[in-house]
C-alpha atoms as a PDB file:
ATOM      1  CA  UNK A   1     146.027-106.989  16.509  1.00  0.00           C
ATOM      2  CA  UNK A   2     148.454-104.879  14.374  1.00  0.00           C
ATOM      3  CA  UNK A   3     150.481-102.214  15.442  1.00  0.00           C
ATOM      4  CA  UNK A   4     149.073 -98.510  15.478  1.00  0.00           C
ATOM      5  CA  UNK A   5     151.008 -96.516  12.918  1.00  0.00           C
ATOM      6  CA  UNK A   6     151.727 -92.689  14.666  1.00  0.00           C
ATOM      7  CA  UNK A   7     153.749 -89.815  12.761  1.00  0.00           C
ATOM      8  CA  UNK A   8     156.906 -88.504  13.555  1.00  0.00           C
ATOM      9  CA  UNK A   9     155.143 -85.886  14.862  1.00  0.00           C
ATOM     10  CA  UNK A  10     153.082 -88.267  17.231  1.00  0.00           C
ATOM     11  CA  UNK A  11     156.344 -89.617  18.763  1.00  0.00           C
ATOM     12  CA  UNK A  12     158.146 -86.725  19.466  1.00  0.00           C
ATOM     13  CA  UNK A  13     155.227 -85.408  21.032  1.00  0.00           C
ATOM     14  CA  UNK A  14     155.338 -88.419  23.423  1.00  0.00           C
ATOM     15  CA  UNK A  15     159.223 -88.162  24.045  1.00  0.00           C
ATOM     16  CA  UNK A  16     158.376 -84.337  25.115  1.00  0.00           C
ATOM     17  CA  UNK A  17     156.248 -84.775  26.998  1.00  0.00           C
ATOM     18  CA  UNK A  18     158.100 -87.659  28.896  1.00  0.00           C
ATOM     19  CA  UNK A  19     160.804 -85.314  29.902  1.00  0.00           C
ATOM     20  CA  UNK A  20     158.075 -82.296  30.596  1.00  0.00           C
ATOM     21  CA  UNK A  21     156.733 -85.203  32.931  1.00  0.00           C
ATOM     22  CA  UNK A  22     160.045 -85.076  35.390  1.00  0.00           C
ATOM     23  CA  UNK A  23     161.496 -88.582  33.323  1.00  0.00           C
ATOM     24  CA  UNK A  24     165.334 -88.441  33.167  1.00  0.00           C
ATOM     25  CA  UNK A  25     166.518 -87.815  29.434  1.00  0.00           C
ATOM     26  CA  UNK A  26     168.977 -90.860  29.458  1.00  0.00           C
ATOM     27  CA  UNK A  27     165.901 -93.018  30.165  1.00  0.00           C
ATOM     28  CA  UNK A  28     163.745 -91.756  27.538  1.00  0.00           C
ATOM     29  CA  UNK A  29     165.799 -91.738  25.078  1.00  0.00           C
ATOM     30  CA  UNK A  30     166.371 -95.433  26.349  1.00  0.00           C
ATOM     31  CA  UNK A  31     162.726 -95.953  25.912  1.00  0.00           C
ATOM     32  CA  UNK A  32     162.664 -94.360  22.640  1.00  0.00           C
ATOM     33  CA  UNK A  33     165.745 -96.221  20.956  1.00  0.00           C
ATOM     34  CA  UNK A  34     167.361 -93.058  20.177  1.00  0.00           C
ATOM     35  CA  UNK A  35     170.862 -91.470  21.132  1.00  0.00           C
ATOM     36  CA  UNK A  36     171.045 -88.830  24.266  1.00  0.00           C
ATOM     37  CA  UNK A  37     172.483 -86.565  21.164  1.00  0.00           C
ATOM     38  CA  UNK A  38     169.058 -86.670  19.164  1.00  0.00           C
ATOM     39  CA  UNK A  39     167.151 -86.532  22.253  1.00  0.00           C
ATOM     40  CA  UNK A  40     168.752 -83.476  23.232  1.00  0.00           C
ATOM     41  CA  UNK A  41     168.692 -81.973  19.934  1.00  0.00           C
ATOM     42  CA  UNK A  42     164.541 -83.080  19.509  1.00  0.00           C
ATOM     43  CA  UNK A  43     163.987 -81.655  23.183  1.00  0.00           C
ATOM     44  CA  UNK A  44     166.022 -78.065  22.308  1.00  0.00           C
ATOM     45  CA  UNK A  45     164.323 -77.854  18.849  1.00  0.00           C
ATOM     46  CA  UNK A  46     161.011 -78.056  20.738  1.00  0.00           C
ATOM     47  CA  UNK A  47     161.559 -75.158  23.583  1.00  0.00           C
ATOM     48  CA  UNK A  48     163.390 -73.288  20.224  1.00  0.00           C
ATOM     49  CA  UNK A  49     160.181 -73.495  18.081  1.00  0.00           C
ATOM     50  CA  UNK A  50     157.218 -75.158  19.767  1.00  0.00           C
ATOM     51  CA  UNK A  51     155.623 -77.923  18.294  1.00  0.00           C
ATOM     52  CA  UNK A  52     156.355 -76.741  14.469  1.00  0.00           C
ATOM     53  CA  UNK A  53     159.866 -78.339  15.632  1.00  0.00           C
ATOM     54  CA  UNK A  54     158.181 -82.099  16.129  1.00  0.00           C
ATOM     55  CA  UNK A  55     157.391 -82.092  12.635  1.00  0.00           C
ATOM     56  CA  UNK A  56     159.354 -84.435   9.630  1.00  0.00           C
ATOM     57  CA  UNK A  57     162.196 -81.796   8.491  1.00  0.00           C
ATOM     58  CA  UNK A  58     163.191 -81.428   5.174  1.00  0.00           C
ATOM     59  CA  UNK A  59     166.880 -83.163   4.971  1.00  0.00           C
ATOM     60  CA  UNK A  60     167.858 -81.259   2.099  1.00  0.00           C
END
C-alpha cells in the first residue's frame, strides 16, 4: 500500500491541531521531525494569521 501524499498545508494542520489538543510542543515537534524553533514559529504564524499561515510560503 503506498504512502498517502498530504500538502504542507495538510501537515501543519495536523501539528496545530496536536498542540490545540493539550500535546506538549517538544513532543510534537518530536513526532513531526521538526525543531522546537519551527514548531514555534509554524504554531505563532497560525494564531498571527489563521490558516492562510499553514500554507507553502514564498522563500523569496
Amino acid at each position: 500500500m503506498p504512502w498517502r501524499e498530504c500538502s504542507v498545508m495538510e501537515e501543519g494542520l495536523r501539528f496545530v491541531a496536536r498542540l490545540l489538543e493539550g500535546e506538549g510542543m517538544s513532543e510534537v515537534c518530536r513526532a513531526f521531525g521538526i525543531s522546537r524553533k519551527t514548531g514555534y514559529k509554524i504554531f505563532n504564524r497560525y494564531q498571527d494569521e489563521g490558516l492562510e499561515a499553514l500554507c507553502d510560503r514564498s522563500r523569496r
